[in-house]
C-alpha atoms as a PDB file:
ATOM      1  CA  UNK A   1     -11.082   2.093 -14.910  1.00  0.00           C
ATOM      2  CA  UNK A   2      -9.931  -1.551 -14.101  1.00  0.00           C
ATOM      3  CA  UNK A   3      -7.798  -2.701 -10.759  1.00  0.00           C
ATOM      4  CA  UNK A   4      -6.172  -5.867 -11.610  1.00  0.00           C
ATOM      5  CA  UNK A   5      -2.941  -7.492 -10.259  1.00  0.00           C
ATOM      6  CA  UNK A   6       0.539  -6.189 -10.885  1.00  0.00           C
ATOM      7  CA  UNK A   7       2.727  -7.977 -13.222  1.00  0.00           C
ATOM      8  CA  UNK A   8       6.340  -7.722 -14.339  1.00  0.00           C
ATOM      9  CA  UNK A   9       5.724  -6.064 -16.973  1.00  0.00           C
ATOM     10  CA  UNK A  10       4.578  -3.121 -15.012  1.00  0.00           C
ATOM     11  CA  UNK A  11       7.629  -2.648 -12.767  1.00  0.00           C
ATOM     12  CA  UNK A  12       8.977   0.380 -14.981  1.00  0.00           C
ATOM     13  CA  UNK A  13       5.201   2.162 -14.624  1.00  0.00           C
ATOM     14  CA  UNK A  14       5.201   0.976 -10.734  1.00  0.00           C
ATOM     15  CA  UNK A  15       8.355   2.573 -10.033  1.00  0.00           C
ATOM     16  CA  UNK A  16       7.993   5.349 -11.143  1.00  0.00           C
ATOM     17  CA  UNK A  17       4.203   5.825  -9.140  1.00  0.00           C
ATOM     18  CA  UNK A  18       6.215   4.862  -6.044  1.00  0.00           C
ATOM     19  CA  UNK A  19       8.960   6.948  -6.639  1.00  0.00           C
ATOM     20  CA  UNK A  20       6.734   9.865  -6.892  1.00  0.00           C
ATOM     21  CA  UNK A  21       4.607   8.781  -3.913  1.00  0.00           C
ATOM     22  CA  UNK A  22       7.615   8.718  -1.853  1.00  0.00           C
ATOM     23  CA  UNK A  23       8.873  12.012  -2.661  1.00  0.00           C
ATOM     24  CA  UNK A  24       5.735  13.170  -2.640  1.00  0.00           C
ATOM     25  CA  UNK A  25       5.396  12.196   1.081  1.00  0.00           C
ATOM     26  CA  UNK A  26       8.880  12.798   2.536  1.00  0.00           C
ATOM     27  CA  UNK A  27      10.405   8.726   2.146  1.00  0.00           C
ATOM     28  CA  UNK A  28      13.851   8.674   1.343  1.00  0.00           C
ATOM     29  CA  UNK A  29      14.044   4.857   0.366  1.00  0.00           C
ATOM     30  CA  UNK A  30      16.748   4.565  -2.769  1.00  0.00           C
ATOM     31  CA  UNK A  31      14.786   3.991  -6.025  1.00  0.00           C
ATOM     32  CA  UNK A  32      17.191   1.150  -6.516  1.00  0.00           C
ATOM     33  CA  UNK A  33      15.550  -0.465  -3.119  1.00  0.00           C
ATOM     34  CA  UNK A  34      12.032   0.250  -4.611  1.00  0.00           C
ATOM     35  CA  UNK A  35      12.568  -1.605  -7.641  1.00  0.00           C
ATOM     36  CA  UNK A  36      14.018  -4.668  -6.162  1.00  0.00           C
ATOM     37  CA  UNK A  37      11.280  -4.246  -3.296  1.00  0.00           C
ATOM     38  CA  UNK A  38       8.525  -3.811  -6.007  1.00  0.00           C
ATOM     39  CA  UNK A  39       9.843  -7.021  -8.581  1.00  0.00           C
ATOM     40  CA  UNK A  40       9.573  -9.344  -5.210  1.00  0.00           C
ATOM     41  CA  UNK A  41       6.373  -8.050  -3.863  1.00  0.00           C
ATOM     42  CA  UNK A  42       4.904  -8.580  -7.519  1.00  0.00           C
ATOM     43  CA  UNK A  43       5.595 -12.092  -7.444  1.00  0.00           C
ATOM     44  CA  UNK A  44       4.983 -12.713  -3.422  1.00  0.00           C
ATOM     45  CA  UNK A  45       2.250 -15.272  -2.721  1.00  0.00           C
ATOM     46  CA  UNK A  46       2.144 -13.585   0.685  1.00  0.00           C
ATOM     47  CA  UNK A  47       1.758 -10.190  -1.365  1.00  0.00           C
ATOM     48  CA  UNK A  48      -1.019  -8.352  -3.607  1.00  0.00           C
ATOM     49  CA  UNK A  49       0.179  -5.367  -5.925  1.00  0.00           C
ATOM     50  CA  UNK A  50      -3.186  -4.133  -6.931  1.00  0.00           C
ATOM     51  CA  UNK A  51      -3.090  -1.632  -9.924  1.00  0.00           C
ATOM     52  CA  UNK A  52      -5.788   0.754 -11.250  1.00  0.00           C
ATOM     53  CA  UNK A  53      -5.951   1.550 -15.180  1.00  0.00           C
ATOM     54  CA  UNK A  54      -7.433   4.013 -17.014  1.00  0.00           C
ATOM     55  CA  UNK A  55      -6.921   3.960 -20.667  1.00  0.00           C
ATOM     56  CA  UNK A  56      -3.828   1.399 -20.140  1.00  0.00           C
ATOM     57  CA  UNK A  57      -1.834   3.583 -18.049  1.00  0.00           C
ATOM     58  CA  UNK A  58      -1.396   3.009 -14.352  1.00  0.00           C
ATOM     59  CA  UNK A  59      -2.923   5.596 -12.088  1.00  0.00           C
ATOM     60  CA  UNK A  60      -2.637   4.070  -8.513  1.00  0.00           C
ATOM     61  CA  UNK A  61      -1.877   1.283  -7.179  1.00  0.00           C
ATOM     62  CA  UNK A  62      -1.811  -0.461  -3.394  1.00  0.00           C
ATOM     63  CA  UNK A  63       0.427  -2.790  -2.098  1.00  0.00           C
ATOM     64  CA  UNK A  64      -1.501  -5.096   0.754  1.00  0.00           C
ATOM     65  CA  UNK A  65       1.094  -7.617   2.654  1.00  0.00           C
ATOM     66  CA  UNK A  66       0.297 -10.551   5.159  1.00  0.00           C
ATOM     67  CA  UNK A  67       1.483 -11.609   8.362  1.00  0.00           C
ATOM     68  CA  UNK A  68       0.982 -14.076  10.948  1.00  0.00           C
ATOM     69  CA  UNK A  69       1.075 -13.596  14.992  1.00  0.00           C
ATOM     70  CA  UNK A  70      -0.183 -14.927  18.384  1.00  0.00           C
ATOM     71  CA  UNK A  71      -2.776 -11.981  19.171  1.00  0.00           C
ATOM     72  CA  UNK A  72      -4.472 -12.029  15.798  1.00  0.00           C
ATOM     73  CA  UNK A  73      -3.814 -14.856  13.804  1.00  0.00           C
ATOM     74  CA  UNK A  74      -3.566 -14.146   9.686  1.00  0.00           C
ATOM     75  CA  UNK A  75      -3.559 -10.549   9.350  1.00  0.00           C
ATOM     76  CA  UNK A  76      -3.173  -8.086   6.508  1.00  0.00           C
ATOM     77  CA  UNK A  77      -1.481  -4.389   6.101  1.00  0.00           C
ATOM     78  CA  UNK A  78      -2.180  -2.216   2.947  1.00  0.00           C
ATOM     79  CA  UNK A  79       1.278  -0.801   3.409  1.00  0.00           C
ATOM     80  CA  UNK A  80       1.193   1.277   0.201  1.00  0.00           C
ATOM     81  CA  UNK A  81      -1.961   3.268  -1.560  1.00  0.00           C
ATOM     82  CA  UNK A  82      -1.195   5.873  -4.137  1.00  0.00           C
ATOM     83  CA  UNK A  83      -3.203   7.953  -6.674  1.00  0.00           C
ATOM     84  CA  UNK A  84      -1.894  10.426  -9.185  1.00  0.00           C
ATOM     85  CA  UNK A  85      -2.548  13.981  -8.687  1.00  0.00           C
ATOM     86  CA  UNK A  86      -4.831  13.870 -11.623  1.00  0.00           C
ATOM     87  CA  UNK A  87      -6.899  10.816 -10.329  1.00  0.00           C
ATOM     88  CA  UNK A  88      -7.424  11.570  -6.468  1.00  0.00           C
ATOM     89  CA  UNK A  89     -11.060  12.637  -5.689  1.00  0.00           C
ATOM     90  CA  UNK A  90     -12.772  10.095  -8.159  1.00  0.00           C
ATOM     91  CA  UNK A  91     -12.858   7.045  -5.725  1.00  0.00           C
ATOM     92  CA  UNK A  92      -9.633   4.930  -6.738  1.00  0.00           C
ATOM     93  CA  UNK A  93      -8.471   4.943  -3.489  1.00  0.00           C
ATOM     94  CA  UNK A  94     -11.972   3.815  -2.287  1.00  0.00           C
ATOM     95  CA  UNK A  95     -11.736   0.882  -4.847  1.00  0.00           C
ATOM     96  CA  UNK A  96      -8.108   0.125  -4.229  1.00  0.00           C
ATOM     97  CA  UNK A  97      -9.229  -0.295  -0.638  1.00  0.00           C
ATOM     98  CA  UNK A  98     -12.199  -2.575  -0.991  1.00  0.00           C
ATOM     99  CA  UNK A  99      -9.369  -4.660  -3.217  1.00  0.00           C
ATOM    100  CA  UNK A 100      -7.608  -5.189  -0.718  1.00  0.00           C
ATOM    101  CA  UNK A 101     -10.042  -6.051   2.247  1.00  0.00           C
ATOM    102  CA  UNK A 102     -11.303  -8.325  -0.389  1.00  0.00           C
ATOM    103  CA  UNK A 103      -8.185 -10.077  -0.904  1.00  0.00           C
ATOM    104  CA  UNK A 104      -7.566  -9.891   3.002  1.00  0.00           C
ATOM    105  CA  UNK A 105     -10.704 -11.542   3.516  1.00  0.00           C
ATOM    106  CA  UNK A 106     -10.393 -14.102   0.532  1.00  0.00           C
ATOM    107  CA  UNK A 107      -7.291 -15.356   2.780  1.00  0.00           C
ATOM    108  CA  UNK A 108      -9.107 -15.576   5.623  1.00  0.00           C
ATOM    109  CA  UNK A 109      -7.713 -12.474   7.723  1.00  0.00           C
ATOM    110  CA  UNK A 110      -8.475 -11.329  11.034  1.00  0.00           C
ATOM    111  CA  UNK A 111      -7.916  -7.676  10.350  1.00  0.00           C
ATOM    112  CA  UNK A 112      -6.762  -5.268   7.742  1.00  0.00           C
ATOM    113  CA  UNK A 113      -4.376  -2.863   9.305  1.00  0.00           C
ATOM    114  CA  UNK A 114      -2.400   0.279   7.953  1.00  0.00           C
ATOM    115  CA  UNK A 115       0.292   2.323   9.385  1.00  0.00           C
ATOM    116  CA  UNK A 116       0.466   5.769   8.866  1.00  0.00           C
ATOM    117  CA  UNK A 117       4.036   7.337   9.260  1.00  0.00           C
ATOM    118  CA  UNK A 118       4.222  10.853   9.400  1.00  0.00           C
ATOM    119  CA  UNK A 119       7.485  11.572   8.425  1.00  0.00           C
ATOM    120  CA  UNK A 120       8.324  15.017   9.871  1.00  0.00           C
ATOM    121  CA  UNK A 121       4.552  15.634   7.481  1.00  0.00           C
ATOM    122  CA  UNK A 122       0.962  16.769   8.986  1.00  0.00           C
ATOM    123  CA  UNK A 123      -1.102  13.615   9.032  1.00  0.00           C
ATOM    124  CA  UNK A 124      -4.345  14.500  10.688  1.00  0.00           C
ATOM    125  CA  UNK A 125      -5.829  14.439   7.095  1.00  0.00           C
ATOM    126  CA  UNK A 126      -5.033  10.540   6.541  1.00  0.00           C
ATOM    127  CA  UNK A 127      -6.259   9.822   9.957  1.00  0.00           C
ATOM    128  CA  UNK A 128      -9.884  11.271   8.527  1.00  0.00           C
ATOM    129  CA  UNK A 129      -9.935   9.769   5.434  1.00  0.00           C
ATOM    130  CA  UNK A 130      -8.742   6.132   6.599  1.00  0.00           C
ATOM    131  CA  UNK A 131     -11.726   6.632   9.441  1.00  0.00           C
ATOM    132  CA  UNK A 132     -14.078   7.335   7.450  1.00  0.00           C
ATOM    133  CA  UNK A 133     -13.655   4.254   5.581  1.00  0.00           C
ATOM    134  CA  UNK A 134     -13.860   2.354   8.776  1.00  0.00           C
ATOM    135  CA  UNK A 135      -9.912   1.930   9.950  1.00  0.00           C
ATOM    136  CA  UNK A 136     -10.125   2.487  13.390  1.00  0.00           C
ATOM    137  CA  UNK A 137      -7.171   4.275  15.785  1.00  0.00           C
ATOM    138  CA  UNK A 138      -6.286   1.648  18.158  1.00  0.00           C
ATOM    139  CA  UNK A 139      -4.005   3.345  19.841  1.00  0.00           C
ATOM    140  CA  UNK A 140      -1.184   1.335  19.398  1.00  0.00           C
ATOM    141  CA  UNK A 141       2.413   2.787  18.604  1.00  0.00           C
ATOM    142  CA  UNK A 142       5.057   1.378  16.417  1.00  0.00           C
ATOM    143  CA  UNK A 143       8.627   1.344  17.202  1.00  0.00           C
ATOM    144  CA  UNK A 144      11.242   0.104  14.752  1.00  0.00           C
ATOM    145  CA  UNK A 145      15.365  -0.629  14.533  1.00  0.00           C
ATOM    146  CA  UNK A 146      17.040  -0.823  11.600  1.00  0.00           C
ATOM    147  CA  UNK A 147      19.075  -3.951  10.746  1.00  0.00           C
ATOM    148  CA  UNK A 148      22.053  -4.345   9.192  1.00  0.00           C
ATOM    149  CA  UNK A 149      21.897  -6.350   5.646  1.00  0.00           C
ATOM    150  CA  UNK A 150      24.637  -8.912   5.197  1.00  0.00           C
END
C-alpha cells in the first residue's frame, strides 16, 4: 500500500470515500459541496489530500489544511481521515497520520491539531485512538456561525 498526493484524476474515487465517510458519521454536507470542496483542496498549496492505495484503488485518504494565527504561528489541522470498512485495523490511519505530521512539519508548523465533532454520535472512541497517537485534549471548545454565501 502506497499514500501519495491526491490528483484530479481521483476526484470521482475521493468523492465517493467522503461521501461515505460523511454518512457514515452523521455530516449532512451536499455531495455537490464535497466535490467542489474536494477539486479546490486538491489543488490548494495551503492543502495536502493524502491518499492510500492498495492495488490502484483508493482506500483512505486524509485531508490536512494550514492556518496562520497570533498564539501559534503556522499551524496544521488533519480535518479529514477516512478508511474503508475493509481497510481499518491494518494501520492506514496510523500512516495517513504520520503523512500528515510530516507534511505539517516539512512546512514548518507549530502544531498539528484535529477537531473531533460529534454530531449527535458517541465519540469517546476517537478521543482514545487520537490519544494514543499522541493528540492531546486541550480543553479548548469550538464554537462556529454559519455565513451566508453571496
Amino acid at each position: 500500500m502506497s499514500i501519495r498526493t491526491a490528483r484530479e484524476a481521483d476526484l470521482p474515487a475521493l468523492l465517493a470515500l467522503a461521501v461515505a465517510f460523511y454518512e457514515e458519521d452523521g455530516f449532512t454536507t451536499p455531495e455537490g459541496d464535497l466535490s467542489v470542496n474536494l477539486t479546490t483542496l486538491i489543488t490548494s498549496p495551503a492543502a495536502r489530500v493524502a491518499v492510500s492505495e492498495e492495488h490502484g484503488r483508493i482506500i483512505a485518504f486524509a485531508i490536512t489544511t494550514t492556518s496562520f494565527g497570533l498564539e501559534s504561528g503556522l499551524i496544521a489541522e488533519l480535518e479529514d481521515l477516512y478508511v474503508t470498512p475493509e481497510a481499518r485495523r491494518r494501520g492506514e490511519a496510523n500512516r495517513l497520520i504520520e503523512d500528515s505530521r510530516s507534511w505539517a512539519a516539512e512546512l514548518g508548523c507549530s502544531l498539528l491539531e484535529i477537531v473531533i465533532a460529534p454530531n449527535g454520535n458517541d465519540v469517546s472512541h476517537l478521543f482514545a485512538f487520537y490519544g494514543k497517537r499522541g493528540f492531546q485534549d486541550e480543553g479548548r471548545r469550538l464554537l462556529s456561525q454559519p455565513l451566508s454565501r453571496t
